[in-house]
PDB file of N, CA and C in Angstrom:
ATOM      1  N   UNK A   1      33.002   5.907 -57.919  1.00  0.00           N
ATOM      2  CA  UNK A   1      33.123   5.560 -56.514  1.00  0.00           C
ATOM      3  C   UNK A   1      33.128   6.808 -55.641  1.00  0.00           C
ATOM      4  N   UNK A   2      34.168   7.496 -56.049  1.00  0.00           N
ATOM      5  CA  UNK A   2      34.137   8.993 -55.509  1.00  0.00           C
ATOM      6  C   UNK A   2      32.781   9.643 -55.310  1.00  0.00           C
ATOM      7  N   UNK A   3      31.396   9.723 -56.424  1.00  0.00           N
ATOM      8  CA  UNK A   3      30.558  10.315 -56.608  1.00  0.00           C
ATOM      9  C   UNK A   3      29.615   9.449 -55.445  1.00  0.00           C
ATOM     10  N   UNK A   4      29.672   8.192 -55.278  1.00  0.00           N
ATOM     11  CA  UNK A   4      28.418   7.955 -54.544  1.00  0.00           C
ATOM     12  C   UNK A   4      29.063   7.902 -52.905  1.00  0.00           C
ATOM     13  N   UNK A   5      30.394   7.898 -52.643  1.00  0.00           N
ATOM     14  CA  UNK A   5      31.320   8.227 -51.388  1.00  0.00           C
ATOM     15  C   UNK A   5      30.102   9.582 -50.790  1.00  0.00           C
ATOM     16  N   UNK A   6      30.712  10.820 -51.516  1.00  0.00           N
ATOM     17  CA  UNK A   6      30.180  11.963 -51.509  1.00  0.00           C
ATOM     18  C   UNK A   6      28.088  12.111 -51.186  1.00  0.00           C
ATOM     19  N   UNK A   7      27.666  11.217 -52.353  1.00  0.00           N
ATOM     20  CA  UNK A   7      26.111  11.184 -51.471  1.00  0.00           C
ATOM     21  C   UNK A   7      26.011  10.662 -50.190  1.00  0.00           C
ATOM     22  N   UNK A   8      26.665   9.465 -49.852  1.00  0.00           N
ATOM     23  CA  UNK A   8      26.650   8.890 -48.909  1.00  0.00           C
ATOM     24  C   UNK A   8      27.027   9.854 -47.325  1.00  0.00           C
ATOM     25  N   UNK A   9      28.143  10.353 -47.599  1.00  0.00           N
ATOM     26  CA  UNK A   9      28.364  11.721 -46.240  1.00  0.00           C
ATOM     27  C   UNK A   9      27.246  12.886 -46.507  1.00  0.00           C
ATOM     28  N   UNK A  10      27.069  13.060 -47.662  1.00  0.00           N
ATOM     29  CA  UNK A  10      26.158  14.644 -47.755  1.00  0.00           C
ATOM     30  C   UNK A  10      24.900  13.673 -47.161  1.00  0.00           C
ATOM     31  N   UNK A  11      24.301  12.425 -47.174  1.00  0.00           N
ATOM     32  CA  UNK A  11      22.992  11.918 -46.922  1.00  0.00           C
ATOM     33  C   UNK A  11      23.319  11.948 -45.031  1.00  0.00           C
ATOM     34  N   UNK A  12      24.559  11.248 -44.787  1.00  0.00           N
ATOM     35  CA  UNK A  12      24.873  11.382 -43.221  1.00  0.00           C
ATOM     36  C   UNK A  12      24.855  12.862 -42.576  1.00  0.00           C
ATOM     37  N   UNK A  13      25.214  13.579 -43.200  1.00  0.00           N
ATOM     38  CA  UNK A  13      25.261  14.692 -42.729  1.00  0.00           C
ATOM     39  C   UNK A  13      23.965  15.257 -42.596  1.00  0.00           C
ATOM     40  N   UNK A  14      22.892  15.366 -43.459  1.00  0.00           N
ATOM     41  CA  UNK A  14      21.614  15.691 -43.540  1.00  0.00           C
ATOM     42  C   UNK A  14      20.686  15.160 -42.376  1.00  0.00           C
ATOM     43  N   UNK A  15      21.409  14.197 -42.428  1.00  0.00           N
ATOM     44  CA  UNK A  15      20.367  13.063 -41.379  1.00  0.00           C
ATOM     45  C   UNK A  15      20.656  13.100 -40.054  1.00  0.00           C
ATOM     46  N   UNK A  16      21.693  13.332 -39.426  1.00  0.00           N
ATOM     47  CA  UNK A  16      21.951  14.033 -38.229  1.00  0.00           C
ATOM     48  C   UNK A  16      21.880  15.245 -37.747  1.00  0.00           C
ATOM     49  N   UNK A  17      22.054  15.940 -38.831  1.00  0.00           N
ATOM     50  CA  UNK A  17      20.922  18.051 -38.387  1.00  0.00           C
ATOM     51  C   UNK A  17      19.710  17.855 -38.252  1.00  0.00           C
ATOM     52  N   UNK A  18      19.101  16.540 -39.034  1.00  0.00           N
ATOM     53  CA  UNK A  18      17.752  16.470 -38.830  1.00  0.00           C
ATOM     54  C   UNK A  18      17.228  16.098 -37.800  1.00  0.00           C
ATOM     55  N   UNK A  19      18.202  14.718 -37.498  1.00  0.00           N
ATOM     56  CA  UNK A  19      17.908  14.043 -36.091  1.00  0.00           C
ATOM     57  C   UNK A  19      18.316  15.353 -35.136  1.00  0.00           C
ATOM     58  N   UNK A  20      19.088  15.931 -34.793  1.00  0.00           N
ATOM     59  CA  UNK A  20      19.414  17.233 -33.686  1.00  0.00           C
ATOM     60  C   UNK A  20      18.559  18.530 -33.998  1.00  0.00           C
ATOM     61  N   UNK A  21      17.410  18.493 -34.562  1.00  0.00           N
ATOM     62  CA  UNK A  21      17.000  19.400 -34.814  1.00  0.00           C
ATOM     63  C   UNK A  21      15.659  18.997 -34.118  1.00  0.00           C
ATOM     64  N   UNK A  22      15.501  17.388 -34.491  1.00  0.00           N
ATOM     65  CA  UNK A  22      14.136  16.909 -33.798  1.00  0.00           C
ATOM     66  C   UNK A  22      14.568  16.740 -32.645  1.00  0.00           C
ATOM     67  N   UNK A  23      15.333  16.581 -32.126  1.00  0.00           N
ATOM     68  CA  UNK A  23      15.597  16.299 -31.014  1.00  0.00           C
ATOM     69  C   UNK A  23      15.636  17.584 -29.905  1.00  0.00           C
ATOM     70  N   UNK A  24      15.999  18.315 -30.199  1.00  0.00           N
ATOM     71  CA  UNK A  24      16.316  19.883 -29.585  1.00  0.00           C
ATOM     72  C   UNK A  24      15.325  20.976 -29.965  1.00  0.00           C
ATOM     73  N   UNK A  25      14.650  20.745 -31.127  1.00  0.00           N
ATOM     74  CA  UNK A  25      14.334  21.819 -31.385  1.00  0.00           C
ATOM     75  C   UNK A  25      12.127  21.580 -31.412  1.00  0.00           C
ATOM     76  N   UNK A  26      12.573  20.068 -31.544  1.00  0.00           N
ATOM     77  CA  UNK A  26      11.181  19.277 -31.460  1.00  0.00           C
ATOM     78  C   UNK A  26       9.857  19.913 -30.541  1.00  0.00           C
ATOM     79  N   UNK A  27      10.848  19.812 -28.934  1.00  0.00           N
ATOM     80  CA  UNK A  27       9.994  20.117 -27.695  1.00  0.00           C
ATOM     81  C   UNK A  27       9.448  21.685 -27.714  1.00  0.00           C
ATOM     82  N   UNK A  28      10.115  22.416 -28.674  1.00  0.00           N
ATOM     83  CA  UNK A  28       9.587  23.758 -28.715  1.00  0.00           C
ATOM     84  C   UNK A  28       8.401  24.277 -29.147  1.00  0.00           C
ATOM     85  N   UNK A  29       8.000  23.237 -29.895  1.00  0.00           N
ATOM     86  CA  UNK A  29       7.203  23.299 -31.133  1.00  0.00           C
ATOM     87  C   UNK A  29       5.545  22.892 -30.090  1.00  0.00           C
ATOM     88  N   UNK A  30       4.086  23.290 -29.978  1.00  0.00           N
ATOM     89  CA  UNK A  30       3.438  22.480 -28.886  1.00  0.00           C
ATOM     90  C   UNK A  30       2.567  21.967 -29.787  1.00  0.00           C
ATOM     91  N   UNK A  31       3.327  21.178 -30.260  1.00  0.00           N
ATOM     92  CA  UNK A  31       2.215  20.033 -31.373  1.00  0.00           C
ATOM     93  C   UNK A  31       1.471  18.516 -30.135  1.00  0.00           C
ATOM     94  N   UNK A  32       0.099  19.119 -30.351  1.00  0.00           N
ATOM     95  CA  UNK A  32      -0.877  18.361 -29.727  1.00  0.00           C
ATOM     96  C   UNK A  32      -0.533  16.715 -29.988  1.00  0.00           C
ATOM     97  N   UNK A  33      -0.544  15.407 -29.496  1.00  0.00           N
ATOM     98  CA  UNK A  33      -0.490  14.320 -29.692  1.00  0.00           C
ATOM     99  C   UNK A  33      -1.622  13.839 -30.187  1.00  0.00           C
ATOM    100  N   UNK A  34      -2.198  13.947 -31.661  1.00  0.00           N
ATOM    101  CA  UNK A  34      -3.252  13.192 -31.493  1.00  0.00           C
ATOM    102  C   UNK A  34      -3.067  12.174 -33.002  1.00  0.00           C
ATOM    103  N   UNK A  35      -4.002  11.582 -33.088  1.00  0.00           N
ATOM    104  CA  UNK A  35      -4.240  10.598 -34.246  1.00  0.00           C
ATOM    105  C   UNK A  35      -4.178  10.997 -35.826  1.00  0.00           C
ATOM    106  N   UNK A  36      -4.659  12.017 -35.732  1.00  0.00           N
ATOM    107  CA  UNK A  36      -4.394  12.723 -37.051  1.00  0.00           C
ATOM    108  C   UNK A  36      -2.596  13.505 -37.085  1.00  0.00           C
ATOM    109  N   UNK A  37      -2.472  13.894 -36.239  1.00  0.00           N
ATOM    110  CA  UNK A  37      -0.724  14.636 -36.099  1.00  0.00           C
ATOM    111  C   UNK A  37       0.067  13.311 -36.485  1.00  0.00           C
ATOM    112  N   UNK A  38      -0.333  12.185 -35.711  1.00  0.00           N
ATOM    113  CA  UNK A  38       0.930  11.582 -35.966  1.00  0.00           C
ATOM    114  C   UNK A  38       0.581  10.707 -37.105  1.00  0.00           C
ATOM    115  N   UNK A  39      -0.374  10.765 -37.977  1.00  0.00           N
ATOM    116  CA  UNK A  39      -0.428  10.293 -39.579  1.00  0.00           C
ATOM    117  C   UNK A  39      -0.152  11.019 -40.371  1.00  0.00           C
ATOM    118  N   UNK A  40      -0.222  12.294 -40.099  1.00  0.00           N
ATOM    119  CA  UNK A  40       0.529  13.318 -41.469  1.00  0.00           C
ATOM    120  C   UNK A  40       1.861  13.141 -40.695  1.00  0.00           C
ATOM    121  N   UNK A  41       2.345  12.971 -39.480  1.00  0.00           N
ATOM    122  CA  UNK A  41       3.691  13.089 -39.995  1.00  0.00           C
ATOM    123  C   UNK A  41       4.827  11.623 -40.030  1.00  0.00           C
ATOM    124  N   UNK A  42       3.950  10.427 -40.511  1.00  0.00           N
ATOM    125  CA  UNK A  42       4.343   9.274 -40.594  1.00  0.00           C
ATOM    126  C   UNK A  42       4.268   9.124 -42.323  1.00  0.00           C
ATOM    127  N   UNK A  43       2.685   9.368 -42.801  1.00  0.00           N
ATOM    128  CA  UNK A  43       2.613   9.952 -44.397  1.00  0.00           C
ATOM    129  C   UNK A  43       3.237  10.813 -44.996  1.00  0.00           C
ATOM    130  N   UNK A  44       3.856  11.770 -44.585  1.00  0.00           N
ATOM    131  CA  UNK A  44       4.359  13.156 -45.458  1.00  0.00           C
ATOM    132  C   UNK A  44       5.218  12.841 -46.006  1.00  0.00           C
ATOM    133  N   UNK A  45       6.525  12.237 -45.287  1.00  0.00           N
ATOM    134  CA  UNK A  45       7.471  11.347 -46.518  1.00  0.00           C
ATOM    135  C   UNK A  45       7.566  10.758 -47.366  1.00  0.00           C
ATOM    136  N   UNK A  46       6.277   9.561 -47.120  1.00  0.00           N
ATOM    137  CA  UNK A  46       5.981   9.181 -48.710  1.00  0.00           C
ATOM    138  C   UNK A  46       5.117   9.372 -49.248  1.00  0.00           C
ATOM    139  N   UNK A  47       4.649  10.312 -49.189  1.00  0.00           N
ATOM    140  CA  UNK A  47       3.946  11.003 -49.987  1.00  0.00           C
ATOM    141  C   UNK A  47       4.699  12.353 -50.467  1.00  0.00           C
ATOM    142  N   UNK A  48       5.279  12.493 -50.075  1.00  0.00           N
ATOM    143  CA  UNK A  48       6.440  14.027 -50.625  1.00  0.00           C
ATOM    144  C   UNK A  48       7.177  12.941 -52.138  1.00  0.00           C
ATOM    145  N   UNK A  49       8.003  12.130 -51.076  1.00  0.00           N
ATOM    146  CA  UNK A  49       8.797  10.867 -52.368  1.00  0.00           C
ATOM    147  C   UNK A  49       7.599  10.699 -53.583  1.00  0.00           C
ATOM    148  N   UNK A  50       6.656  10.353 -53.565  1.00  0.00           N
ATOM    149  CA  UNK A  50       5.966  10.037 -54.529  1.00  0.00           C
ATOM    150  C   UNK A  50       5.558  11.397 -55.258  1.00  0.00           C
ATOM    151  N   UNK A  51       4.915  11.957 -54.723  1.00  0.00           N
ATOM    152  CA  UNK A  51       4.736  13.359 -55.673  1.00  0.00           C
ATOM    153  C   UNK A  51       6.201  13.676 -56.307  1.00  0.00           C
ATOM    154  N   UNK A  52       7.538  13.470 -55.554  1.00  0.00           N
ATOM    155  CA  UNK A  52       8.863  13.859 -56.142  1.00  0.00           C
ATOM    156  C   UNK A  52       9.277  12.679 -57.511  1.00  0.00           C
ATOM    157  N   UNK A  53       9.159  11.825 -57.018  1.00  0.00           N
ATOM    158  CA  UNK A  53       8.654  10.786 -58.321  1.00  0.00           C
ATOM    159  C   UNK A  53       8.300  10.732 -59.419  1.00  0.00           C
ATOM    160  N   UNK A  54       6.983  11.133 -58.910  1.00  0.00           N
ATOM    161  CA  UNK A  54       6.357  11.634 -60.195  1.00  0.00           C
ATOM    162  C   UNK A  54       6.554  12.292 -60.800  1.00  0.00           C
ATOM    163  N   UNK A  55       7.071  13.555 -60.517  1.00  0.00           N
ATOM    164  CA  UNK A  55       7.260  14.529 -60.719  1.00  0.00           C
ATOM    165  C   UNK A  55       8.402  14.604 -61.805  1.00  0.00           C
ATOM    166  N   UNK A  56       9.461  13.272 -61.136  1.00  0.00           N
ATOM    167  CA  UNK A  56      10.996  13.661 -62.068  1.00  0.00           C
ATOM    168  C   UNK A  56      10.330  12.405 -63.139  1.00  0.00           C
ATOM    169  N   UNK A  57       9.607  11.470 -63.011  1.00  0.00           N
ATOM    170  CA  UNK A  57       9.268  11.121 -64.264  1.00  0.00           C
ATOM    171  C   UNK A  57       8.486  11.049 -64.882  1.00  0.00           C
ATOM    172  N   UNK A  58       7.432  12.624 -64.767  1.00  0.00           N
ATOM    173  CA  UNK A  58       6.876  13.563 -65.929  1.00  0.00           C
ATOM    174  C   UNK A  58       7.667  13.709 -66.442  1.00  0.00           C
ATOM    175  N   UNK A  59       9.243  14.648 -66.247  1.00  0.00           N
ATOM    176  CA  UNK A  59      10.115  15.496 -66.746  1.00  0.00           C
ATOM    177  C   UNK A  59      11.016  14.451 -67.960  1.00  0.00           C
ATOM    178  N   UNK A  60      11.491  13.467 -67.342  1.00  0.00           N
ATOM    179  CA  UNK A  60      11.567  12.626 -68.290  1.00  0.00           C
ATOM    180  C   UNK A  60      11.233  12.125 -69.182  1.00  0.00           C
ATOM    181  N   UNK A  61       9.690  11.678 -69.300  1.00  0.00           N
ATOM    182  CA  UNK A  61       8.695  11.340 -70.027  1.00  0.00           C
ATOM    183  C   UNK A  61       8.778  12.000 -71.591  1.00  0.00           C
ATOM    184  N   UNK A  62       9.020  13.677 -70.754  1.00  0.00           N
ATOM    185  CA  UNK A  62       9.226  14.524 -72.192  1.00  0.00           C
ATOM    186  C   UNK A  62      10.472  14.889 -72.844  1.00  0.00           C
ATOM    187  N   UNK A  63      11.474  14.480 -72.288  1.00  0.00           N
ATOM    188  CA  UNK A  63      12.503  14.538 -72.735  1.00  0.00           C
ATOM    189  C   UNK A  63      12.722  13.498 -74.235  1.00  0.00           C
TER     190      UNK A  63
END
């Protein structure tokens, strides 16, 4: 119980530097609005997850 308590704040915590980081630190950045920008950055997550996926169950595979 203790152990998934602990993911659960370390996941909250992550997720609000992230959100205040897009939020504040977003407008700095002069990323053009176009059709391709906002599909890599709607795709990159799952596609990061899946390559990470895969990835941990290659590692397994050979275990």
């Amino acid at each position: 119980m203790q152990n998934q308590l602990s993911f659960v704040v370390k996941l909250l915590i992550m997720s609000a530097f992230l959100s205040a980081l897009i939020k504040y630190a977003g407008p700095l950045w002069p990323i053009p609005a176009t059709d391709i920008n906002a599909l890599i950055l709607v795709l990159s997550p799952s596609i990061i997850m899946a390559i990470a996926l895969l990835w941990r169950f290659q590692t397994q595979k050979q275990n």
